[in-house]
N, C-alpha and C. Protein backbone atom coordinates (compact mmCIF):
# COMPACT_ATOMS: atom_id res chain seq x y z
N UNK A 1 -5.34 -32.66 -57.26
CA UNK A 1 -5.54 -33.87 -58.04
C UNK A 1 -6.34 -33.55 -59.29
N UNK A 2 -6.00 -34.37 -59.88
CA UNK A 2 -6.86 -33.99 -61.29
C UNK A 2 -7.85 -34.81 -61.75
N UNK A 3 -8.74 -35.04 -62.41
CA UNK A 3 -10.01 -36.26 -63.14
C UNK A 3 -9.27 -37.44 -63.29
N UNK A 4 -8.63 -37.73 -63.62
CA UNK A 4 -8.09 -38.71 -63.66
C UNK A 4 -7.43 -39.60 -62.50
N UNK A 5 -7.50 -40.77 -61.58
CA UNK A 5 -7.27 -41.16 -60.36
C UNK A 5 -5.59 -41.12 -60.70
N UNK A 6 -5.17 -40.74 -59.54
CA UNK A 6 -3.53 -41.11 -59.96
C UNK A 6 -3.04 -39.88 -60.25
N UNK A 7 -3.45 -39.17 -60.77
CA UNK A 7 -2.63 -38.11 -61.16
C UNK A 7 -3.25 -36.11 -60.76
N UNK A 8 -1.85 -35.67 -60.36
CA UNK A 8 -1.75 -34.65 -59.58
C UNK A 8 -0.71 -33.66 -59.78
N UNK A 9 -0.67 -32.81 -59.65
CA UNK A 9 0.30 -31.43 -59.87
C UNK A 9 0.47 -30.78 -58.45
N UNK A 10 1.82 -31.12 -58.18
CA UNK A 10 2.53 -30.38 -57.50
C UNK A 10 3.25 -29.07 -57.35
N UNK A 11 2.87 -28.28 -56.76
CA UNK A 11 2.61 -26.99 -57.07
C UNK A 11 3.75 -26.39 -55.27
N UNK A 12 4.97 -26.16 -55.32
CA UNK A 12 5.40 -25.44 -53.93
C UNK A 12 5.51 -23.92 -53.78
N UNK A 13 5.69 -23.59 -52.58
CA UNK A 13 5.10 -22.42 -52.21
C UNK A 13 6.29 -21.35 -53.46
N UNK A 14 7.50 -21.97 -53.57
CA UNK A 14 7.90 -20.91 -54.12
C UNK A 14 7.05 -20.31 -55.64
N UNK A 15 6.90 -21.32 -56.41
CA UNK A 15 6.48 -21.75 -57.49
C UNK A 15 4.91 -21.33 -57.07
N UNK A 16 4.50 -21.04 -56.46
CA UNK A 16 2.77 -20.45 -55.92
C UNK A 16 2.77 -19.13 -56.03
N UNK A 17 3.85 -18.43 -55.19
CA UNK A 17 4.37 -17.16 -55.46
C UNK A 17 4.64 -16.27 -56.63
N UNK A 18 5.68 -16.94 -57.23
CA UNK A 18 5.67 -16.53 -58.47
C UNK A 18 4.79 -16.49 -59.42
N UNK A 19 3.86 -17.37 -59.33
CA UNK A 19 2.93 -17.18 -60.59
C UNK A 19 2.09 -16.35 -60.17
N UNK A 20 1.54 -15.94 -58.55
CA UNK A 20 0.55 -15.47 -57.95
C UNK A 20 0.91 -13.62 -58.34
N UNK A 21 2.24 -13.45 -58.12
CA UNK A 21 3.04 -12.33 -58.84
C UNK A 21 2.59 -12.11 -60.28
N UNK A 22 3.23 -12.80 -60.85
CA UNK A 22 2.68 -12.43 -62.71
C UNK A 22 1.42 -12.38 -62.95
N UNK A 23 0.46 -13.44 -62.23
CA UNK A 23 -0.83 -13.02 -62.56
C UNK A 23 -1.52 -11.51 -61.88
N UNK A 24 -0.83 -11.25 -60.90
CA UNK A 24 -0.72 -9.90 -60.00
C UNK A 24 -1.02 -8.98 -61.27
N UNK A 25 0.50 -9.25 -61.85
CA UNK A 25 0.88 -7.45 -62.48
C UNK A 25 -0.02 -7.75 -64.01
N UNK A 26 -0.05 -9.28 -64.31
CA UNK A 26 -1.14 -9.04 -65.55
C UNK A 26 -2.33 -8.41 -65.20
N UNK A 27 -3.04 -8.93 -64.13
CA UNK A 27 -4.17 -7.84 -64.03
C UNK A 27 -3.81 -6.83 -64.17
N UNK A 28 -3.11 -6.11 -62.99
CA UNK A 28 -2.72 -4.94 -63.28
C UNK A 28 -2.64 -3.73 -64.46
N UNK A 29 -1.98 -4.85 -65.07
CA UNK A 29 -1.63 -4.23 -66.72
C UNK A 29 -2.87 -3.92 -67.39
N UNK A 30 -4.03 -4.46 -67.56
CA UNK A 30 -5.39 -5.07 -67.42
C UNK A 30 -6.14 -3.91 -67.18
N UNK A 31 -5.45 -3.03 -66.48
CA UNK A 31 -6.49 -1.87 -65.48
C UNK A 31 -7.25 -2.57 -64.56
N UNK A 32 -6.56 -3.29 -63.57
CA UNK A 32 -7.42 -4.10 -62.61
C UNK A 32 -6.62 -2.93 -61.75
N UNK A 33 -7.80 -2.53 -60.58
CA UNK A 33 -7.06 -1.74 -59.61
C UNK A 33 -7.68 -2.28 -58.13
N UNK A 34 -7.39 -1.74 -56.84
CA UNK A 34 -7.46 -1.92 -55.80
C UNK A 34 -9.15 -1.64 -55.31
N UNK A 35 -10.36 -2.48 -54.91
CA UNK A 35 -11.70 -2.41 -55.31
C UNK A 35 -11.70 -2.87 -56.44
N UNK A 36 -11.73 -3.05 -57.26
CA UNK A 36 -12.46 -3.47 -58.64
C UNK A 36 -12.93 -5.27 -58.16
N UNK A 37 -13.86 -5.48 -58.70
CA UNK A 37 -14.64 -6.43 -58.87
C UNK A 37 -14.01 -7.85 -59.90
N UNK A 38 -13.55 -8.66 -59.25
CA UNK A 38 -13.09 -9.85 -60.75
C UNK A 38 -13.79 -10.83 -60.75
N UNK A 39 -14.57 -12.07 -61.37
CA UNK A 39 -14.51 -12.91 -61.41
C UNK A 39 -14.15 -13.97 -62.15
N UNK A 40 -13.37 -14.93 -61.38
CA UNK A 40 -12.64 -16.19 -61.91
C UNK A 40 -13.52 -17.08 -61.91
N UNK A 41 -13.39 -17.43 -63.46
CA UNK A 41 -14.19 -18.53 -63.83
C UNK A 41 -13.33 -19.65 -64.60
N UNK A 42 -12.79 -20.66 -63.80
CA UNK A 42 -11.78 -21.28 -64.41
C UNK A 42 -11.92 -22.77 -63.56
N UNK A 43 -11.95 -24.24 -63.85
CA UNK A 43 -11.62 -25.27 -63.27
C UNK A 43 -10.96 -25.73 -61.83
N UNK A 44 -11.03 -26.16 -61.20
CA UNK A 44 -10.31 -26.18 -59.97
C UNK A 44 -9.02 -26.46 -60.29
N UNK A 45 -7.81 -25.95 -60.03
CA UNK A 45 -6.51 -26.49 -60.87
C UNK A 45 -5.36 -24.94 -59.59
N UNK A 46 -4.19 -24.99 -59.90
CA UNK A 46 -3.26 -24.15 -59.16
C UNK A 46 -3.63 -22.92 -59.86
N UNK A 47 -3.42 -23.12 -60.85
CA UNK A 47 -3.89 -21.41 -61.69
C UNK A 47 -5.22 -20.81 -60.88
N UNK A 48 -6.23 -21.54 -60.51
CA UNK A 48 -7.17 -21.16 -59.75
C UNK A 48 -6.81 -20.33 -58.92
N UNK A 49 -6.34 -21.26 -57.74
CA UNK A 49 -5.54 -21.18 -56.56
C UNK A 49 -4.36 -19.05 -56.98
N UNK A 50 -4.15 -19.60 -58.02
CA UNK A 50 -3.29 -17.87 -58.07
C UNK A 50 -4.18 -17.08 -58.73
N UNK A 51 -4.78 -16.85 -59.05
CA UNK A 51 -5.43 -16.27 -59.91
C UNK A 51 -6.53 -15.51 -58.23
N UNK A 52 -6.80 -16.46 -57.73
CA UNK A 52 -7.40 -15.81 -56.46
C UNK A 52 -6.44 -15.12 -55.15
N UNK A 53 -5.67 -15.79 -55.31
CA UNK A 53 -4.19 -14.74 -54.19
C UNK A 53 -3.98 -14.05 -55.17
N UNK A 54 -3.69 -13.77 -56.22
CA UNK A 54 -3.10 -12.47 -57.01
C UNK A 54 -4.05 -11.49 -56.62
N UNK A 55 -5.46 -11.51 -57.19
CA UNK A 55 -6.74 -10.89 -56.94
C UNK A 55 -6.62 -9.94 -55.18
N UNK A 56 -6.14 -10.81 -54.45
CA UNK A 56 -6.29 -10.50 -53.04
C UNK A 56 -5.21 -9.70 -53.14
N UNK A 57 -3.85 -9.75 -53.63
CA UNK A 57 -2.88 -9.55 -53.08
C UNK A 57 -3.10 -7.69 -53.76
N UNK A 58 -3.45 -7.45 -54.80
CA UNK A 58 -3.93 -6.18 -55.29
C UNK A 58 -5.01 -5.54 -54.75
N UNK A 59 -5.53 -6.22 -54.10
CA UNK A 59 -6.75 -5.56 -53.43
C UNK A 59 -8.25 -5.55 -54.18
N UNK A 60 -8.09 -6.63 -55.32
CA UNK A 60 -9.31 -6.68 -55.91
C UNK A 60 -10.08 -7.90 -55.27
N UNK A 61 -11.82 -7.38 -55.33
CA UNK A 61 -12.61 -7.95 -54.35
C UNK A 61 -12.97 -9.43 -56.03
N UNK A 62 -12.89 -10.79 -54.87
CA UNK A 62 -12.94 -11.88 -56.37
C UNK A 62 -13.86 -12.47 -55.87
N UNK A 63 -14.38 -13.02 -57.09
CA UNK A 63 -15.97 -14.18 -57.40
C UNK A 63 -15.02 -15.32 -57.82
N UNK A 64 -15.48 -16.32 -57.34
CA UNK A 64 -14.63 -17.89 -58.41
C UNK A 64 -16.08 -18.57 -58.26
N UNK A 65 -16.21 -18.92 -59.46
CA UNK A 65 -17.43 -19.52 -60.34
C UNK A 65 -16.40 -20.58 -61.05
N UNK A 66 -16.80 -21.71 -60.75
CA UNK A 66 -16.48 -22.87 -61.27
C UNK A 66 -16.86 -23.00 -62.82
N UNK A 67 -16.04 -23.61 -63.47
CA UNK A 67 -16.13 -24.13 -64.50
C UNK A 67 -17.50 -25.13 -65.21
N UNK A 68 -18.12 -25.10 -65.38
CA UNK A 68 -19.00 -25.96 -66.09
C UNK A 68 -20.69 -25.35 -65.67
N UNK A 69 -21.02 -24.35 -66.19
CA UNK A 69 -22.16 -23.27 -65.67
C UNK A 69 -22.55 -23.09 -67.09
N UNK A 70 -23.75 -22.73 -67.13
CA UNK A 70 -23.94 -22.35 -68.73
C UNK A 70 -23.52 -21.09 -68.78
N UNK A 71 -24.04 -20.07 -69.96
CA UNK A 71 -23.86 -19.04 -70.15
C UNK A 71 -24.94 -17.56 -69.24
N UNK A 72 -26.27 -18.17 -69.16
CA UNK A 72 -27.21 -17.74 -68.62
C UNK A 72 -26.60 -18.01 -67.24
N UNK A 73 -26.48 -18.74 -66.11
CA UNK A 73 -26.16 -19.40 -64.77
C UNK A 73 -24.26 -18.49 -65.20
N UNK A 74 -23.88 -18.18 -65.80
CA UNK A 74 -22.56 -17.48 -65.23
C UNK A 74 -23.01 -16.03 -65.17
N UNK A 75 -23.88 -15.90 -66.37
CA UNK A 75 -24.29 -14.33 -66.26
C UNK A 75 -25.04 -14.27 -65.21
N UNK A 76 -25.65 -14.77 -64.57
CA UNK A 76 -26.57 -14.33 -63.05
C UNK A 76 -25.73 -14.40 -62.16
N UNK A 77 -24.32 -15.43 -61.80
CA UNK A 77 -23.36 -15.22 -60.70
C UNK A 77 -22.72 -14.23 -61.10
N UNK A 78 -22.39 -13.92 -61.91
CA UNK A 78 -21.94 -12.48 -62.42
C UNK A 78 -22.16 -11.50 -61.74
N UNK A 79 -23.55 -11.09 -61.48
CA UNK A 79 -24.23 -9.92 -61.30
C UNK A 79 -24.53 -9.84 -59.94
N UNK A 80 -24.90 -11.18 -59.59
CA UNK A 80 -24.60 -11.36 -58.06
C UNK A 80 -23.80 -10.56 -57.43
């Protein structure tokens, strides 16, 4: 669901997959490798949602840090 009451994005498994794929091999491309460290810092939304199965599916270990943190408060979950 999104901020707004009423409205929502429907997201099915095939369509989960596939993007969970592309965001896969973009890391990849990225020099993201198997161990490496990521963190997602992005809104609660489906891209979330892949952006953290892609992460897994490569074998990179992920942080998800929500959206709305200052700059100081992302750099300390950061380092965490």
């Amino acid at each position: 669901e999104k901020d707004e009451p009423g409205e929502e994005v429907r997201v099915t498994y095939r369509e989960l997959l596939a993007l969970t794929c592309r965001l896969g091999n973009t890391l990849k491309r990225q020099g993201v490798k198997q161990g490496d460290r990521v963190t997602i810092y992005m809104p609660p939304c489906p891209l979330a949602v892949a952006s953290m199965l892609a992460c897994a599916r490569i074998g990179a270990v992920h942080a998800v840090v929500f959206a709305g943190f200052s700059a100081e408060s992302l750099a300390d979950r950061i380092q965490d």
